[in-house]
Each structure stands twice: as C-alpha cells, then as structure tokens.
N, C-alpha and C. Protein backbone atom coordinates (compact mmCIF):
# COMPACT_ATOMS: atom_id res chain seq x y z
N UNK A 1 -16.78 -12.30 4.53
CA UNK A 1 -15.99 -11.39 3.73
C UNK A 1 -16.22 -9.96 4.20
N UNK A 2 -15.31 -9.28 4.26
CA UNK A 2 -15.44 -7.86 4.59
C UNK A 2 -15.45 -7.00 3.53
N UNK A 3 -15.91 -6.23 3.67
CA UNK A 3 -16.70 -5.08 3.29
C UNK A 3 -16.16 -3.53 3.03
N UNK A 4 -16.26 -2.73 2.29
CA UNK A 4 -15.89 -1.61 2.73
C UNK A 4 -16.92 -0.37 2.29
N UNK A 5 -17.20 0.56 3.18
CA UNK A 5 -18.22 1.78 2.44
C UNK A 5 -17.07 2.95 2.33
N UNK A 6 -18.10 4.15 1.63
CA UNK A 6 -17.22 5.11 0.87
C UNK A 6 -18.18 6.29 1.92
N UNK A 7 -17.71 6.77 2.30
CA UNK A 7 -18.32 7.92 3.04
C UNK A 7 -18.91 9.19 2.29
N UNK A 8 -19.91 9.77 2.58
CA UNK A 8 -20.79 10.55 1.51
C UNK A 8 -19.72 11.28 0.96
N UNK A 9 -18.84 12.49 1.95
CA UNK A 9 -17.58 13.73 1.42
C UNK A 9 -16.73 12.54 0.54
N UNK A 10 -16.31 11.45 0.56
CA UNK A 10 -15.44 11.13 -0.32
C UNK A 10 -16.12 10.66 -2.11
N UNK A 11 -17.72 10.36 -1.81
CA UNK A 11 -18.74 9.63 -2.29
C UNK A 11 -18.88 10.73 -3.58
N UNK A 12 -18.88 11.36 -2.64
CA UNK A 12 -19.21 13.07 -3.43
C UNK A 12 -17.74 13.67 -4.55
N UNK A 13 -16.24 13.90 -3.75
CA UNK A 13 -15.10 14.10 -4.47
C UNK A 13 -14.60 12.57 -5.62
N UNK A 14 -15.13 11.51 -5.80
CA UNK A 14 -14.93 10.53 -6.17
C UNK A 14 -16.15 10.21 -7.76
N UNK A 15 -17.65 11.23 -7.58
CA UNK A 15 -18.29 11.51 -8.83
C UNK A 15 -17.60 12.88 -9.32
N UNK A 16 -17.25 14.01 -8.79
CA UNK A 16 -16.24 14.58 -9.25
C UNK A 16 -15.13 14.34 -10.49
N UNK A 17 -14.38 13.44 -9.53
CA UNK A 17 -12.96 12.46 -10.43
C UNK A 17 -13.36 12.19 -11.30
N UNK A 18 -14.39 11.26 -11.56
CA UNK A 18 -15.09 9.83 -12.27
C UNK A 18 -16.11 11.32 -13.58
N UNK A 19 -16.25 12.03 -12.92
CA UNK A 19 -17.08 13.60 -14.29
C UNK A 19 -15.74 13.67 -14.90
N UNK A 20 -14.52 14.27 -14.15
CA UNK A 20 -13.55 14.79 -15.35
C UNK A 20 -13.02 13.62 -16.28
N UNK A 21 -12.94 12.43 -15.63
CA UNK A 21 -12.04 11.47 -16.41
C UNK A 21 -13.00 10.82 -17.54
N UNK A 22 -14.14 10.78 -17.51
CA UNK A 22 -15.11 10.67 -18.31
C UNK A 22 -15.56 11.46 -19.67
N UNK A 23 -15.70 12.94 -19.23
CA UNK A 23 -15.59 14.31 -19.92
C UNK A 23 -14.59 13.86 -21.14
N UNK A 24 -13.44 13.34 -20.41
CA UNK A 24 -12.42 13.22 -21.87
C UNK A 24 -11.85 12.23 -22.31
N UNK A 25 -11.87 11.25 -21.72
CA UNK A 25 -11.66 9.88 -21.81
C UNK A 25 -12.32 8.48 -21.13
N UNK A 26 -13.27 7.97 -21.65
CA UNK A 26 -14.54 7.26 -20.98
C UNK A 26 -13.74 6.11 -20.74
N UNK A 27 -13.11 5.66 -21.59
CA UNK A 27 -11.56 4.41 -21.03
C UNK A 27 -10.79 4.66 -19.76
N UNK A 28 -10.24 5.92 -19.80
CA UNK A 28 -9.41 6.53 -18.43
C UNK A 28 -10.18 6.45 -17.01
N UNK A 29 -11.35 6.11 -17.62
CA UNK A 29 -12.70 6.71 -16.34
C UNK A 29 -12.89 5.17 -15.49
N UNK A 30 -13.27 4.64 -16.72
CA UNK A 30 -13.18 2.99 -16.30
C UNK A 30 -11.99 3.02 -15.93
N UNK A 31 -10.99 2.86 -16.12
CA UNK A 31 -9.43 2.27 -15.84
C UNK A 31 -9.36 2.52 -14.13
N UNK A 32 -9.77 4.03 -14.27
CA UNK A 32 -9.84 4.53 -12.70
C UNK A 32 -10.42 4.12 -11.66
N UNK A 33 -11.70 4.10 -12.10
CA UNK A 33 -12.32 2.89 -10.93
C UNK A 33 -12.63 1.73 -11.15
N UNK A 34 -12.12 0.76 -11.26
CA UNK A 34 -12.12 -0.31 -11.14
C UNK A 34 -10.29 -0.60 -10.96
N UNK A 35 -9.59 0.82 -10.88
CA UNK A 35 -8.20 0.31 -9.93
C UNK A 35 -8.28 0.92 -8.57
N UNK A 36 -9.53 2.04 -8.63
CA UNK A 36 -10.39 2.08 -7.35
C UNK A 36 -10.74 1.01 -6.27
N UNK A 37 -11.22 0.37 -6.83
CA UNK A 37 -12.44 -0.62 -6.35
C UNK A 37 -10.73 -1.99 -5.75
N UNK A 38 -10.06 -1.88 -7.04
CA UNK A 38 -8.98 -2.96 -6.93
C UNK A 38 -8.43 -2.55 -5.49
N UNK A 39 -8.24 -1.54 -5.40
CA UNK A 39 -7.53 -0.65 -4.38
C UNK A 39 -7.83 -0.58 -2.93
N UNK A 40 -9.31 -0.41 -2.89
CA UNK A 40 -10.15 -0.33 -1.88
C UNK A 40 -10.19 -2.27 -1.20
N UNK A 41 -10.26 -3.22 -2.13
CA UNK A 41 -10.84 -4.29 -1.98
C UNK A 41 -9.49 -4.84 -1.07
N UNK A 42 -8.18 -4.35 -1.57
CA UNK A 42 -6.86 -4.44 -0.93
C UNK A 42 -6.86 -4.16 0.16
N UNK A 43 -7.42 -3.28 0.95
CA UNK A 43 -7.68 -2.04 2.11
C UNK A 43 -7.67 -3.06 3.33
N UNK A 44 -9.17 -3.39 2.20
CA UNK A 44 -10.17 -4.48 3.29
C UNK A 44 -9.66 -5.88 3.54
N UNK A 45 -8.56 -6.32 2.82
CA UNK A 45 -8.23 -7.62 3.22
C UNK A 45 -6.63 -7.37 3.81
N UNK A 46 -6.18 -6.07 3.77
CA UNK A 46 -4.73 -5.65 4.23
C UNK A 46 -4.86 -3.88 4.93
N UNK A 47 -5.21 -3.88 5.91
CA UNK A 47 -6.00 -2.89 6.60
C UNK A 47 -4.50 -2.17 6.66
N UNK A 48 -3.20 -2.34 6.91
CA UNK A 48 -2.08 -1.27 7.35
C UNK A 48 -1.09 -1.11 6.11
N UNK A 49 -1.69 -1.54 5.11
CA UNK A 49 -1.26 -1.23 4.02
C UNK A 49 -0.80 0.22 3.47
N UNK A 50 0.05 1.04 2.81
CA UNK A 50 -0.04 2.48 2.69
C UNK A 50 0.49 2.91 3.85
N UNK A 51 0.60 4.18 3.17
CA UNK A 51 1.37 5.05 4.01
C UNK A 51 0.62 5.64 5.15
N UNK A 52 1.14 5.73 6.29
CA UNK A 52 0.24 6.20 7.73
C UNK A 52 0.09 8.20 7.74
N UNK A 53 -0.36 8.36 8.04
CA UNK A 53 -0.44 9.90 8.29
C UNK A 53 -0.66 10.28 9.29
N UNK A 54 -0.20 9.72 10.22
CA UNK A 54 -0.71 9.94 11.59
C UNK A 54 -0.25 11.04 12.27
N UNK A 55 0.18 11.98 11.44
CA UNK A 55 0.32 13.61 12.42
C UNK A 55 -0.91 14.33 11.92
N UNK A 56 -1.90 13.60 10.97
CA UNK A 56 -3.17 14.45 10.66
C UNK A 56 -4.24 13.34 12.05
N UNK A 57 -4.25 12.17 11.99
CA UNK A 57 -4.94 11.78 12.79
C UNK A 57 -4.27 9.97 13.06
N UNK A 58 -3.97 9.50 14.62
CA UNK A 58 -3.13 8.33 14.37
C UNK A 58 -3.69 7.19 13.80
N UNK A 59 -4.82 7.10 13.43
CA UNK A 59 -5.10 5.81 12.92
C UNK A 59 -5.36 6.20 10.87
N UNK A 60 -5.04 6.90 10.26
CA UNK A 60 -4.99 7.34 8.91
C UNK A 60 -4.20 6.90 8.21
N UNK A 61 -4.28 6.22 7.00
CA UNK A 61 -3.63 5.32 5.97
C UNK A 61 -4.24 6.00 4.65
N UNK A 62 -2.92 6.15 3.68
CA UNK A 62 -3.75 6.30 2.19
C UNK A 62 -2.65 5.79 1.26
N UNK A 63 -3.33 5.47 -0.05
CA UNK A 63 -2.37 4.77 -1.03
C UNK A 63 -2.77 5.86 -1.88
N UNK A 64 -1.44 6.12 -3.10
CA UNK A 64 -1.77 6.84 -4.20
C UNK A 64 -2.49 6.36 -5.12
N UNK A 65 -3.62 6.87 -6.12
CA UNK A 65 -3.99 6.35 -7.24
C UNK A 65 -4.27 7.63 -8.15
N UNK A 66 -3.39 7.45 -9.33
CA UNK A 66 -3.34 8.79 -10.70
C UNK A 66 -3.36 10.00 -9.76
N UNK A 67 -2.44 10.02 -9.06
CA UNK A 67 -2.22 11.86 -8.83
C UNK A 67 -3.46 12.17 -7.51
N UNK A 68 -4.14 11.06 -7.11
CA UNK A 68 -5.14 11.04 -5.94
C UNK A 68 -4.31 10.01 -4.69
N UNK A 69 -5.21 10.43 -3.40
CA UNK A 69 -4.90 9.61 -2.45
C UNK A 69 -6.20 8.97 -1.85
N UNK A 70 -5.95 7.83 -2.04
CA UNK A 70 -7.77 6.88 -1.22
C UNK A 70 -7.01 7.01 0.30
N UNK A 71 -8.04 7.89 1.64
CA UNK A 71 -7.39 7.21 2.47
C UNK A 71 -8.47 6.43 3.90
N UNK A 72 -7.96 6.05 4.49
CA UNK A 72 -9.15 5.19 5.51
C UNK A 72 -8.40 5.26 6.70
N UNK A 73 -9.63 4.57 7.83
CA UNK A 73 -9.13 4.61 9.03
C UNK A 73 -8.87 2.82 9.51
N UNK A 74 -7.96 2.83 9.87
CA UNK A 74 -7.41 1.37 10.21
C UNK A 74 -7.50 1.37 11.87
C-alpha cells in the first residue's frame, strides 16, 4: 500500500487551517481533515488526479478543499 507524507512548509500551513477551524467550530475542524486525509489517500491511489499546474512547475497537481488547494508532485 502506498503511502503519502506531508512536507514540514505544508505540515506547518495545515496546523494553521486545523487552529482557525477549530477556534470556531471543532466539527468544521474534524470535517476538514479527515476530507483531508480522504483527499490525500485519493492522491496516492490516483496520482494525475486534479488539476495540473504545470506553468508553476511540470509535474504539479492540486485538488480544491473549502477555499484551499492540497497540491503534490506526480
């Protein structure tokens, strides 16, 4: 089974997210990551999934989640 890690800069903007959505709604917070995690787990079993961005760099993919973008390298 594959795997996926979170890189420290995203590790870091992602306890950020997970402080504000918490701060005011501890439901919203959960909801968020664990459609995180849903999201990410997708990544890893469908790597070209999402939209490409490849005029920032050619191998870059990200999906939206609440007004955020998860993105990875495929």
């Amino acid at each position: 089974m594959m795997q996926y890690f979170i890189a420290k800069e995203a590790s870091q903007d992602l306890e950020e997210i997970l402080d504000y959505f918490l701060a005011r709604n501890v439901n919203a917070g959960e909801r968020f990551i664990r459609e995180f995690n849903r999201k990410c787990q997708n990544v890893v079993q469908f790597p070209n999934i999402g939209r490409s961005y490849a005029k920032f760099d050619p191998r870059l993919r990200g999906i939206p989640l609440d007004g955020y973008i998860i993105f990875w390298h495929c």
